[in-house]
Protein backbone atom coordinates (compact mmCIF):
# COMPACT_ATOMS: atom_id res chain seq x y z
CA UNK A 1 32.51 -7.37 -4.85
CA UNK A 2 31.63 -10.36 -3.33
CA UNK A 3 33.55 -9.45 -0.32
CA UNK A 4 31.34 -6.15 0.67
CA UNK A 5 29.76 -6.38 3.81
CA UNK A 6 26.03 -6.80 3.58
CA UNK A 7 25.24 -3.35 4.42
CA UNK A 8 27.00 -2.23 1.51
CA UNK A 9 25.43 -4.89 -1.22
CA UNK A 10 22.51 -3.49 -2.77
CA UNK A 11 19.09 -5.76 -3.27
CA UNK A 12 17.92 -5.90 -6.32
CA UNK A 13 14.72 -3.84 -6.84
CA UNK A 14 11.56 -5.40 -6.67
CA UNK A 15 9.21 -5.56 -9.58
CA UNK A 16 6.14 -3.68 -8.80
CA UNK A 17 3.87 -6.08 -10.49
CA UNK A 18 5.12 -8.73 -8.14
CA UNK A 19 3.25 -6.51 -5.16
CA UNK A 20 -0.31 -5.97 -4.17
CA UNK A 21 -1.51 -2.91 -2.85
CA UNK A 22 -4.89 -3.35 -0.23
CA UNK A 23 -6.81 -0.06 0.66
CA UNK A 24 -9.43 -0.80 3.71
CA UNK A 25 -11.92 1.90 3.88
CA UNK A 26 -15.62 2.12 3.74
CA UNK A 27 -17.96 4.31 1.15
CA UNK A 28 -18.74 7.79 2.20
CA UNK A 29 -15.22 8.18 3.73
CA UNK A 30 -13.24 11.23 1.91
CA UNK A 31 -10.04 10.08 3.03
CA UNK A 32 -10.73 6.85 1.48
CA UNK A 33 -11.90 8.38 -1.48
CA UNK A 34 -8.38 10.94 -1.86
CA UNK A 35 -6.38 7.98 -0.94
CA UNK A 36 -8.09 5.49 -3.88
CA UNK A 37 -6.84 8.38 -6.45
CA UNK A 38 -3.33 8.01 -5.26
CA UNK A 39 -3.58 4.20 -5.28
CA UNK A 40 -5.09 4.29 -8.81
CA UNK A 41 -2.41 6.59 -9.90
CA UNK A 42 1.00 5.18 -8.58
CA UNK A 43 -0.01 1.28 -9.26
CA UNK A 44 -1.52 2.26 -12.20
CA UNK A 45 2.11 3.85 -13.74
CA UNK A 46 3.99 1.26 -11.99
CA UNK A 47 1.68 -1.92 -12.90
CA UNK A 48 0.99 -2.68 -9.57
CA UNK A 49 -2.40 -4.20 -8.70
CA UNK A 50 -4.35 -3.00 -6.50
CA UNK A 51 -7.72 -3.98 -4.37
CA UNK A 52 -10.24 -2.24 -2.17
CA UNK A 53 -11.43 -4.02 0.91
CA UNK A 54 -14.89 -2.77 2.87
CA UNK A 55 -14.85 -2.67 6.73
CA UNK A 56 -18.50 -2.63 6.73
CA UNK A 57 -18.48 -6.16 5.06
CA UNK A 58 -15.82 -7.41 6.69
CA UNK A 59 -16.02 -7.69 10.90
CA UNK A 60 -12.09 -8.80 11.57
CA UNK A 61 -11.35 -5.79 8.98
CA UNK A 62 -13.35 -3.16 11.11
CA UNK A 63 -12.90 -4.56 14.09
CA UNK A 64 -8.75 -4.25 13.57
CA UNK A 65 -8.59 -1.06 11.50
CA UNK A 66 -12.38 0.94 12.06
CA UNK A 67 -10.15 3.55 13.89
CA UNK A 68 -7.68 4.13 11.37
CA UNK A 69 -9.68 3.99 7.91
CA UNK A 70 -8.23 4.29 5.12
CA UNK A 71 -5.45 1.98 6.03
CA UNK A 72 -3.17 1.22 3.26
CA UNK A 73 -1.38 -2.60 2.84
CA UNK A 74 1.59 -3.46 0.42
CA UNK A 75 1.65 -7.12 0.39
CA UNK A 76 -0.51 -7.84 3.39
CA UNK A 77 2.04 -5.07 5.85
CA UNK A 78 0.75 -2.34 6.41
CA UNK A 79 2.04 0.47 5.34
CA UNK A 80 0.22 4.08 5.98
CA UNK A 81 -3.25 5.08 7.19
CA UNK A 82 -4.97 8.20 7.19
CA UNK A 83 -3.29 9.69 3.87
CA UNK A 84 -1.28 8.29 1.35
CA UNK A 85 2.09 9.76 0.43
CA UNK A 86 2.40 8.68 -3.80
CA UNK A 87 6.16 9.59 -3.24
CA UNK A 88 6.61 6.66 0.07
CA UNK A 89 3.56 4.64 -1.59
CA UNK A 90 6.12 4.44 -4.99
CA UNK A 91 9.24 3.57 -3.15
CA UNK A 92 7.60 0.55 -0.97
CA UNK A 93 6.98 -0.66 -4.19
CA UNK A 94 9.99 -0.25 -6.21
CA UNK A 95 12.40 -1.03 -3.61
């Protein structure tokens, strides 16, 4: 085994609870509001945690994302905006 290439070695799945997920949205935004329910959901069966950032109290957070609210981060990358897939929002965290 410990002569497989690396493209063949498989990395050891990550522990979701090791991960932080980051919605950035704003209240009265629907999409932010649908994509909170995922994020609830999938951290809250995998043990992730999860946080909700403003844009309206935040001026680097608007002025970086305003156009692409709700923005999703896993460990400070971003990693979907607009809609959340649970399915690709699941895997990023499992690994």
């Amino acid at each position: 085994m410990a002569d497989m290439t690396p493209l063949l070695r498989r990395r050891p799945r990550k522990n979701p609870a090791d991960s932080t997920v980051t919605l950035i949205g704003k209240p009265g935004c629907h999409l932010c509001d649908a994509a909170e329910t995922v994020i609830a959901d999938v951290c809250g069966e995998l043990g992730a945690r999860w946080e909700k950032k403003d844009i309206t109290q935040d001026e680097e957070l608007h002025r970086k994302y305003w156009e692409q609210i709700p923005v999703i981060l896993v460990d400070g990358a971003q990693h979907d905006f607009w809609r959340v897939d649970p399915d690709r929002l699941r895997k990023a965290l499992t690994g």
